[in-house]
Each structure stands twice: as structure tokens, then as C-alpha cells.
PDB file of N, CA and C in Angstrom:
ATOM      1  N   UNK A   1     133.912 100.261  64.118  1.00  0.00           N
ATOM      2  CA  UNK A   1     134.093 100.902  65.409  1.00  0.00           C
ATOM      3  C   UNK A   1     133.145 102.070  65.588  1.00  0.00           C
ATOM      4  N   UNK A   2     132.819 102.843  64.826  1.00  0.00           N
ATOM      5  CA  UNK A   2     132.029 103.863  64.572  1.00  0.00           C
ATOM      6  C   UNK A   2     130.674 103.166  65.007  1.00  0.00           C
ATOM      7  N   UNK A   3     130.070 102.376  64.662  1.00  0.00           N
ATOM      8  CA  UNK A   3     128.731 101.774  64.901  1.00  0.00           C
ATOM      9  C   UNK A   3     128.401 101.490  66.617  1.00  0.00           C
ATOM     10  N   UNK A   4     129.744 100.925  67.075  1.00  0.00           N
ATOM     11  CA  UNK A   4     130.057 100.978  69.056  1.00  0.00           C
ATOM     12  C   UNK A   4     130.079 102.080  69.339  1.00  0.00           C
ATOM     13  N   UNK A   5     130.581 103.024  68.877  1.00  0.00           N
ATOM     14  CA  UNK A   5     130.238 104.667  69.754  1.00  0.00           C
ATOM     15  C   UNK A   5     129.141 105.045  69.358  1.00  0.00           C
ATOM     16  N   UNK A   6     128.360 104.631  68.534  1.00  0.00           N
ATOM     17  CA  UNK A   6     127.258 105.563  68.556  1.00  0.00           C
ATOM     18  C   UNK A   6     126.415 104.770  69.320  1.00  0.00           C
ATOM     19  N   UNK A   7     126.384 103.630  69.396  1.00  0.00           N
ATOM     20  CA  UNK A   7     125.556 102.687  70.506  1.00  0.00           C
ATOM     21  C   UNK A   7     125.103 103.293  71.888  1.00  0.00           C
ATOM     22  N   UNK A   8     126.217 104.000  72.394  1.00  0.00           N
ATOM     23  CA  UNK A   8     126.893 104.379  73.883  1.00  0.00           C
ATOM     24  C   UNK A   8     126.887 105.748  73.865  1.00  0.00           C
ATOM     25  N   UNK A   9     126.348 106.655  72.887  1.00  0.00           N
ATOM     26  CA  UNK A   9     126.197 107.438  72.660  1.00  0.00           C
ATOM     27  C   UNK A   9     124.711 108.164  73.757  1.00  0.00           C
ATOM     28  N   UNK A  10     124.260 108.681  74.705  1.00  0.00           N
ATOM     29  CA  UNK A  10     123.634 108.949  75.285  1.00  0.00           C
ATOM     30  C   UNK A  10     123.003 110.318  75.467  1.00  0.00           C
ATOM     31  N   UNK A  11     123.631 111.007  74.731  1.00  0.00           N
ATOM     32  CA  UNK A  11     123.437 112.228  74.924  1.00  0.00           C
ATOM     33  C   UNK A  11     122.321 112.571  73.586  1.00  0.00           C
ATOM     34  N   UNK A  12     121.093 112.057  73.409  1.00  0.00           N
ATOM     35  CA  UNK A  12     119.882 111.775  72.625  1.00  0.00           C
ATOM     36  C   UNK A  12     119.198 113.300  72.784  1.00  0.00           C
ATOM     37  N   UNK A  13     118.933 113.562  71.583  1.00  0.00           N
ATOM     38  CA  UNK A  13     118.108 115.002  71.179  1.00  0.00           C
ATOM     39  C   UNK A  13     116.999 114.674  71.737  1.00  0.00           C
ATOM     40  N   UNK A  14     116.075 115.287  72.124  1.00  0.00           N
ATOM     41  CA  UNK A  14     114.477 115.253  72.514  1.00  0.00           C
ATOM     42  C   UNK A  14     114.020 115.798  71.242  1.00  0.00           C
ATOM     43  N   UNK A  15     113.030 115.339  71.223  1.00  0.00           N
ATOM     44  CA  UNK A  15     112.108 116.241  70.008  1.00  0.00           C
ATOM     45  C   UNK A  15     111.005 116.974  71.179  1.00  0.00           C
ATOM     46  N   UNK A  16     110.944 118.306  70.786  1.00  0.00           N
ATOM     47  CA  UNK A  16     109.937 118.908  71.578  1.00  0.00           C
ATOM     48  C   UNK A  16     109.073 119.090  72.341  1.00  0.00           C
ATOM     49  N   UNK A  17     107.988 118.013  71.775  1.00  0.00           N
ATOM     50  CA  UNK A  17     107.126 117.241  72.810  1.00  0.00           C
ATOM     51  C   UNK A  17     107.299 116.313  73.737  1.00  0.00           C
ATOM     52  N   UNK A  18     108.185 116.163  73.225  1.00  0.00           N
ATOM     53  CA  UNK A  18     109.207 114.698  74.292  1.00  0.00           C
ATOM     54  C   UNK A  18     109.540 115.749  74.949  1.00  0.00           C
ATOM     55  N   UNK A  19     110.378 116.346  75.134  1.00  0.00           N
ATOM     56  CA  UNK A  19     111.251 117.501  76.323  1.00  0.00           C
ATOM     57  C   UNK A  19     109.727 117.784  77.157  1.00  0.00           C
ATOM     58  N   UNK A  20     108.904 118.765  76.021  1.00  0.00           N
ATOM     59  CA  UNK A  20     107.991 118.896  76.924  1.00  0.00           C
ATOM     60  C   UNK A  20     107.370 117.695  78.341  1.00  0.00           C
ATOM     61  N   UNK A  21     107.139 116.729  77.540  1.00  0.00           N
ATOM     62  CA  UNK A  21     106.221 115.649  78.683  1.00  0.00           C
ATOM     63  C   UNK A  21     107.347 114.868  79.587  1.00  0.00           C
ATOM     64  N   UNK A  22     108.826 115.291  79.418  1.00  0.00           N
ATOM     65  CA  UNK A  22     109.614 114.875  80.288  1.00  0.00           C
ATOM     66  C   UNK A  22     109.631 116.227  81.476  1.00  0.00           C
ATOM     67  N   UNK A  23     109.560 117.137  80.966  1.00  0.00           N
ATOM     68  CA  UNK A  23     109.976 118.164  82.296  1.00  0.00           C
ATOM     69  C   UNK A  23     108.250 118.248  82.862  1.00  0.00           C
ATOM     70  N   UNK A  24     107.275 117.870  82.239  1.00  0.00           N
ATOM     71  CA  UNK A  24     105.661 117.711  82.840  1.00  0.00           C
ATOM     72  C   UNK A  24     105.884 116.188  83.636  1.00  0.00           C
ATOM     73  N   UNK A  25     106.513 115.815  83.623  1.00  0.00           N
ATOM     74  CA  UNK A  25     106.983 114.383  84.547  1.00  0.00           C
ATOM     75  C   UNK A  25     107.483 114.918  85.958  1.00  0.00           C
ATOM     76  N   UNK A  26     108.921 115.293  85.253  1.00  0.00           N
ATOM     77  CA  UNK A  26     109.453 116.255  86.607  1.00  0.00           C
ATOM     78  C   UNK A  26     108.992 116.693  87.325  1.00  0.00           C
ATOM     79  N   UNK A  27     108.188 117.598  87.016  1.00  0.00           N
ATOM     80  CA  UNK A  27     107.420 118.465  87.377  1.00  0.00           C
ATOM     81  C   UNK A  27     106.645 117.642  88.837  1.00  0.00           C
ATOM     82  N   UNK A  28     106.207 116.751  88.474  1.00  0.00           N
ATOM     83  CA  UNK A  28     105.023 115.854  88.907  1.00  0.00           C
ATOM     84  C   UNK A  28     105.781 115.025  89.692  1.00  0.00           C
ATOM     85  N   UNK A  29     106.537 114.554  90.005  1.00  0.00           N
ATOM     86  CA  UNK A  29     107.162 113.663  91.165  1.00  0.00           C
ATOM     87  C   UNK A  29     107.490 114.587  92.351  1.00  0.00           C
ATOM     88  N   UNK A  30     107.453 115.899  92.726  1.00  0.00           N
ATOM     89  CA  UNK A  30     107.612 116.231  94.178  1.00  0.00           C
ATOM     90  C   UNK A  30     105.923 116.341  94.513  1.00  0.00           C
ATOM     91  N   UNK A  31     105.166 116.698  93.890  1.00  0.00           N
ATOM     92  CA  UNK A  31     103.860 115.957  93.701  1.00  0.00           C
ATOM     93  C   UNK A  31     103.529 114.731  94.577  1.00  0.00           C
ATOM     94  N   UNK A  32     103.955 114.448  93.798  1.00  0.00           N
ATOM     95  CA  UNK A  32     103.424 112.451  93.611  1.00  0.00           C
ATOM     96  C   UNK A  32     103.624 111.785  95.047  1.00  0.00           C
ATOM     97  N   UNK A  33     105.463 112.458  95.289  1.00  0.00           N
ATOM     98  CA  UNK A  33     106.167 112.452  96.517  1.00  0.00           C
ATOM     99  C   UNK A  33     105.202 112.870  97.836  1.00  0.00           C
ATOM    100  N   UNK A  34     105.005 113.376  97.772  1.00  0.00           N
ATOM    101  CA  UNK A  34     103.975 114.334  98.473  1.00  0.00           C
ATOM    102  C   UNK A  34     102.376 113.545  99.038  1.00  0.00           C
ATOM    103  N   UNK A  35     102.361 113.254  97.737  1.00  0.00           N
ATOM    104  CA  UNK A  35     100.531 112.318  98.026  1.00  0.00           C
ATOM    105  C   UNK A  35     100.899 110.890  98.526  1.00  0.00           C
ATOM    106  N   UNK A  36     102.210 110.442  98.489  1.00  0.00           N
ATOM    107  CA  UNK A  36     102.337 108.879  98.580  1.00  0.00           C
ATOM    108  C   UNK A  36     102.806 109.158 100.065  1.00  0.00           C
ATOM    109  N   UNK A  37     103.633 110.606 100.744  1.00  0.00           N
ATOM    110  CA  UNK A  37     104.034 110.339 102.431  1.00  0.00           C
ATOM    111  C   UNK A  37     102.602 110.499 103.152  1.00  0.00           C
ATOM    112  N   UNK A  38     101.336 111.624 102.569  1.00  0.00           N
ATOM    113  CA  UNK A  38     100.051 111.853 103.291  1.00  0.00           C
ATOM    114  C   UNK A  38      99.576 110.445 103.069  1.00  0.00           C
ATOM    115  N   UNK A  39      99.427 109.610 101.893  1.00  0.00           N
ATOM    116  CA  UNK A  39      98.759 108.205 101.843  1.00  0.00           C
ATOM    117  C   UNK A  39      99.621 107.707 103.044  1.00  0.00           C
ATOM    118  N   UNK A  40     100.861 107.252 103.503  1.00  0.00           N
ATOM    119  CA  UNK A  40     101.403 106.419 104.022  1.00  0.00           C
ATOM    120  C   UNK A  40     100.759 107.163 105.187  1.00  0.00           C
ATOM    121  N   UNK A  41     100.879 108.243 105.876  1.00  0.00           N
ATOM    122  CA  UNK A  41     100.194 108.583 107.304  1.00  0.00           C
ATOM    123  C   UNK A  41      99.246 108.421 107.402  1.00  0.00           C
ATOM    124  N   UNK A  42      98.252 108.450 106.617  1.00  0.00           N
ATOM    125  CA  UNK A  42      96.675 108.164 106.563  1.00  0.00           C
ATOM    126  C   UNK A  42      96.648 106.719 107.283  1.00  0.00           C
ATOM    127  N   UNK A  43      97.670 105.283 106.337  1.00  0.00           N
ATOM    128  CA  UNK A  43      97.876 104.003 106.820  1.00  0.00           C
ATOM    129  C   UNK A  43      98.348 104.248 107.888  1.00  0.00           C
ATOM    130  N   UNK A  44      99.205 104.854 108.341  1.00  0.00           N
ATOM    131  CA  UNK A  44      99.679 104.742 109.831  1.00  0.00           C
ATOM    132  C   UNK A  44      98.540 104.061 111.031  1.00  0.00           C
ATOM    133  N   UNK A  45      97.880 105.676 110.796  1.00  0.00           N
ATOM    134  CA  UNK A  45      96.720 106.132 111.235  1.00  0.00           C
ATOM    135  C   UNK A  45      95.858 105.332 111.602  1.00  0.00           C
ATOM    136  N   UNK A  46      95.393 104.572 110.330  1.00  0.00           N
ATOM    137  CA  UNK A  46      94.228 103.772 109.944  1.00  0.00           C
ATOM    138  C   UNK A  46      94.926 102.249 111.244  1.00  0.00           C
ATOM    139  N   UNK A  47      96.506 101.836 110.679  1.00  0.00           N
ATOM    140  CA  UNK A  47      96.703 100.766 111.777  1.00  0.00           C
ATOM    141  C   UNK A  47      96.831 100.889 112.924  1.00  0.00           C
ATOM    142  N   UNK A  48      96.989 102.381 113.369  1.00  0.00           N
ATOM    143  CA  UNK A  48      96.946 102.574 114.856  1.00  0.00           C
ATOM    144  C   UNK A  48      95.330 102.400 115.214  1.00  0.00           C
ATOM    145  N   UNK A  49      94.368 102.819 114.871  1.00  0.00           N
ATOM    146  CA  UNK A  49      93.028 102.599 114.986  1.00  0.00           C
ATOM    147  C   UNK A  49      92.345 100.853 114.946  1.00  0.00           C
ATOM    148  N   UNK A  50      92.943 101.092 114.056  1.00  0.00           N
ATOM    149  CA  UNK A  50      92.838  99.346 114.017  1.00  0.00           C
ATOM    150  C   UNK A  50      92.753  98.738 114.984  1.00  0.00           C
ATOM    151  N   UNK A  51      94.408  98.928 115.592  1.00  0.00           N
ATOM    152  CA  UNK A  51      94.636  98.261 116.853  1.00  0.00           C
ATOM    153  C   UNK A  51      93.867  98.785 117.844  1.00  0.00           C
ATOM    154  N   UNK A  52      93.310  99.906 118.249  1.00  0.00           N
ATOM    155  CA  UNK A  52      92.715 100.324 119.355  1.00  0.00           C
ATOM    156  C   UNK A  52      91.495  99.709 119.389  1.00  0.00           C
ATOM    157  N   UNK A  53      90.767  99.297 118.028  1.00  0.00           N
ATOM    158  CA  UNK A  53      89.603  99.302 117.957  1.00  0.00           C
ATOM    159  C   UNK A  53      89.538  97.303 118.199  1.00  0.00           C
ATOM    160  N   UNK A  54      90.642  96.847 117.861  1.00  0.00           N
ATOM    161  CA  UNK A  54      90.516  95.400 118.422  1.00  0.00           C
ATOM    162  C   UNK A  54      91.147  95.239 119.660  1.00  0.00           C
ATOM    163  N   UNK A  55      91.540  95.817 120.214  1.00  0.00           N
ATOM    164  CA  UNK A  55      91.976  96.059 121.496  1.00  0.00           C
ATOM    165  C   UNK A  55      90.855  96.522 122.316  1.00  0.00           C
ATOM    166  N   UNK A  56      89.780  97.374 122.257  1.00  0.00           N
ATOM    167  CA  UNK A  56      88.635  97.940 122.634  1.00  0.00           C
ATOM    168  C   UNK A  56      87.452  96.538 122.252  1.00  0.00           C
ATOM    169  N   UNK A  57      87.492  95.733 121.078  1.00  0.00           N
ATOM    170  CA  UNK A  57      86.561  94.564 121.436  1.00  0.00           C
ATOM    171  C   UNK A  57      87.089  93.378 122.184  1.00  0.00           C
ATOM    172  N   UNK A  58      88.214  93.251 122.198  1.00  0.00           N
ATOM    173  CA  UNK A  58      89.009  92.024 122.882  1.00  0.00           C
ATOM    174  C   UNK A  58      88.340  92.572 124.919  1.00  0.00           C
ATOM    175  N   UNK A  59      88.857  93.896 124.723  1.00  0.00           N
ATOM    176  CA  UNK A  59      88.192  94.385 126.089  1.00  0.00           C
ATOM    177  C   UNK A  59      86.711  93.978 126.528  1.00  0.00           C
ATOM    178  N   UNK A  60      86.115  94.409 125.588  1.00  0.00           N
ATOM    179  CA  UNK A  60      84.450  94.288 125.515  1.00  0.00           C
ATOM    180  C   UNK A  60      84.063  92.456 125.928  1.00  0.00           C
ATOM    181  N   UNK A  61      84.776  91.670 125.119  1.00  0.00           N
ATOM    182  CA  UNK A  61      84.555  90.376 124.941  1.00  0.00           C
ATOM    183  C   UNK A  61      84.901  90.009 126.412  1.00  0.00           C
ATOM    184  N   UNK A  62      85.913  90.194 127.097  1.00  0.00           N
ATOM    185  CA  UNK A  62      86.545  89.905 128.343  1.00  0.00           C
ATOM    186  C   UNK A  62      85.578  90.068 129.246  1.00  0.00           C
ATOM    187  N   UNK A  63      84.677  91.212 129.412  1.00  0.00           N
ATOM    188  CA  UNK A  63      83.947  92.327 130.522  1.00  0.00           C
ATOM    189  C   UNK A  63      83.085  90.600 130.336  1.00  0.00           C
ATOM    190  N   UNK A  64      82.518  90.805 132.007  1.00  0.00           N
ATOM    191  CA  UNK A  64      81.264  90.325 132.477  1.00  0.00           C
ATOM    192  C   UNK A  64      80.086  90.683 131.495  1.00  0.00           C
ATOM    193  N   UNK A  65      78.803  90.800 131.985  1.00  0.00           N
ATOM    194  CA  UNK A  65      77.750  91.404 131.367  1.00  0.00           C
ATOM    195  C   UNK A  65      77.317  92.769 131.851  1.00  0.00           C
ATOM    196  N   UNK A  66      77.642  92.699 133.352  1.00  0.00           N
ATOM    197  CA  UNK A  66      77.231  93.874 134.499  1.00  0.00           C
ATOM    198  C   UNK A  66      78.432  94.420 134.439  1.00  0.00           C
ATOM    199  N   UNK A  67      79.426  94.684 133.649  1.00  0.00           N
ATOM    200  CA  UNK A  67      80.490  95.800 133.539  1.00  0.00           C
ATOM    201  C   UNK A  67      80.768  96.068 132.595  1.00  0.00           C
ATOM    202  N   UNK A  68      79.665  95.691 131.550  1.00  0.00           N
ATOM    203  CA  UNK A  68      79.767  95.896 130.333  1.00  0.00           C
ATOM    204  C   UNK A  68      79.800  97.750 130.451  1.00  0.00           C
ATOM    205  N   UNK A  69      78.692  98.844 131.092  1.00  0.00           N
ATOM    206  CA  UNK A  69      77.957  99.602 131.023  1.00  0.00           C
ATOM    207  C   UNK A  69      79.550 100.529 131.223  1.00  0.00           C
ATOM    208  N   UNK A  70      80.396 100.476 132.011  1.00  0.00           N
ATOM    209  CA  UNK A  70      81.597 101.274 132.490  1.00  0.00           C
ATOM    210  C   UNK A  70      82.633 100.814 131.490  1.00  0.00           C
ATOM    211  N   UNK A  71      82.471 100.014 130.367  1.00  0.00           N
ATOM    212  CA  UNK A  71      83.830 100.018 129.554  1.00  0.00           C
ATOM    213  C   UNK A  71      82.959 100.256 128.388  1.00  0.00           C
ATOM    214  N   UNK A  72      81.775 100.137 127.819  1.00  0.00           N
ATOM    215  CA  UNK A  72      81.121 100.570 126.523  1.00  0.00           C
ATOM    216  C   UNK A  72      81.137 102.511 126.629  1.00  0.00           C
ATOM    217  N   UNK A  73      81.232 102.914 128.077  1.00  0.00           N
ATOM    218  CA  UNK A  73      80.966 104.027 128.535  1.00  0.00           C
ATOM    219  C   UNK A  73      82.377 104.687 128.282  1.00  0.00           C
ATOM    220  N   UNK A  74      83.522 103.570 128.637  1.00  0.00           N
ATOM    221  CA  UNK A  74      85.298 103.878 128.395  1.00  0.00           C
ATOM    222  C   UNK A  74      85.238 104.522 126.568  1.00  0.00           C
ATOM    223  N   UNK A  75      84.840 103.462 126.069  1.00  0.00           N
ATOM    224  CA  UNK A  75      84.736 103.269 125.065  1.00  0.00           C
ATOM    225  C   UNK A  75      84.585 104.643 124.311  1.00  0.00           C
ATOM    226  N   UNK A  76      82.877 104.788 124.643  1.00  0.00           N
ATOM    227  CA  UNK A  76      82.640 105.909 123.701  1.00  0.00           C
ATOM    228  C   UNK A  76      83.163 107.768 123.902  1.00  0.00           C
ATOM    229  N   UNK A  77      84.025 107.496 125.002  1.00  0.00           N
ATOM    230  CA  UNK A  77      84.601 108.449 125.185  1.00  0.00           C
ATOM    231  C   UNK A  77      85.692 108.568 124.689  1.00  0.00           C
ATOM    232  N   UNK A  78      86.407 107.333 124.031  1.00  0.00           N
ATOM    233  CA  UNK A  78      87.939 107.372 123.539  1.00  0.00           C
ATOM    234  C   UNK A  78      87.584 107.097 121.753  1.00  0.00           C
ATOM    235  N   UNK A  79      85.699 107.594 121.970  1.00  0.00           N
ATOM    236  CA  UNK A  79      85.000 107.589 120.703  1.00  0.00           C
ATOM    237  C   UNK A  79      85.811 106.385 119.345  1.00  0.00           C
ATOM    238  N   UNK A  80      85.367 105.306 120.050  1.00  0.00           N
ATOM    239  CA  UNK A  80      85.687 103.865 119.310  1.00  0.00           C
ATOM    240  C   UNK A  80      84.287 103.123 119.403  1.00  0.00           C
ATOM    241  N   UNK A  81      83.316 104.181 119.918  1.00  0.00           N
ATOM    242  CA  UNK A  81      81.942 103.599 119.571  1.00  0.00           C
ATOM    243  C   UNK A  81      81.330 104.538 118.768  1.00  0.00           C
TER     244      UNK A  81
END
């Protein structure tokens, strides 16, 4: 029976350097937290552009030839050229 409680036993000593590179972990996930919500807005970002920018050639493709000059002109003002 003795051999089952110590199994389940959880409450494990660190050895020093271990403590150390566990609280240098800690440490590092509001971090980490941090760089992975600016990465995810960056993607936001990047798919909102995306869409504008195939939305802005789907436009382009549509235009005549002689109205090209007033939507390339749309264009580089909503600087997607």
C-alpha cells in the first residue's frame, strides 16, 4: 500500500535549477501571451487587406479600358496601388 501513495504523491521537490527554469517559464508566458494577441492582429490586418486588395482587382478587372484612369486613381488613394 505504501508503494500507491507514493505514486500519487505530487507534491515533488524541485532541485534548484529546475525551480529556477520553471519560474523563467512563468515568467515568459504573459510574454509569449502578449506576442501571440499582436501576431493574431497583425493576421487580422493582413486578411482585411487581403480582401480589399482582391476586391480592388476584381474592380479593376470589371472597369472598361477608358475607366480604367478614375478607379486606378480610386485606387491609389485608398493606397492599394
Amino acid at each position: 500500500m505504501a508503494q500507491t501513495e507514493q505514486a500519487w504523491d505530487w507534491g515533488v521537490d524541485l532541485r534548484d535549477e529546475e525551480r529556477a527554469e520553471l519560474e523563467l517559464l512563468r515568467a515568459t508566458v504573459p510574454q509569449l501571451r502578449t506576442e501571440l494577441d499582436q501576431a493574431q492582429e497583425a493576421l487580422r490586418g493582413c486578411g482585411q487587406r487581403h480582401e480589399e486588395a482582391s476586391q480592388a482587382l476584381r474592380q479593376l478587372a470589371e472597369t472598361r479600358f477608358w475607366g480604367r484612369r478614375r478607379v486606378l486613381a480610386a485606387l491609389r488613394q485608398r493606397q492599394l496601388l
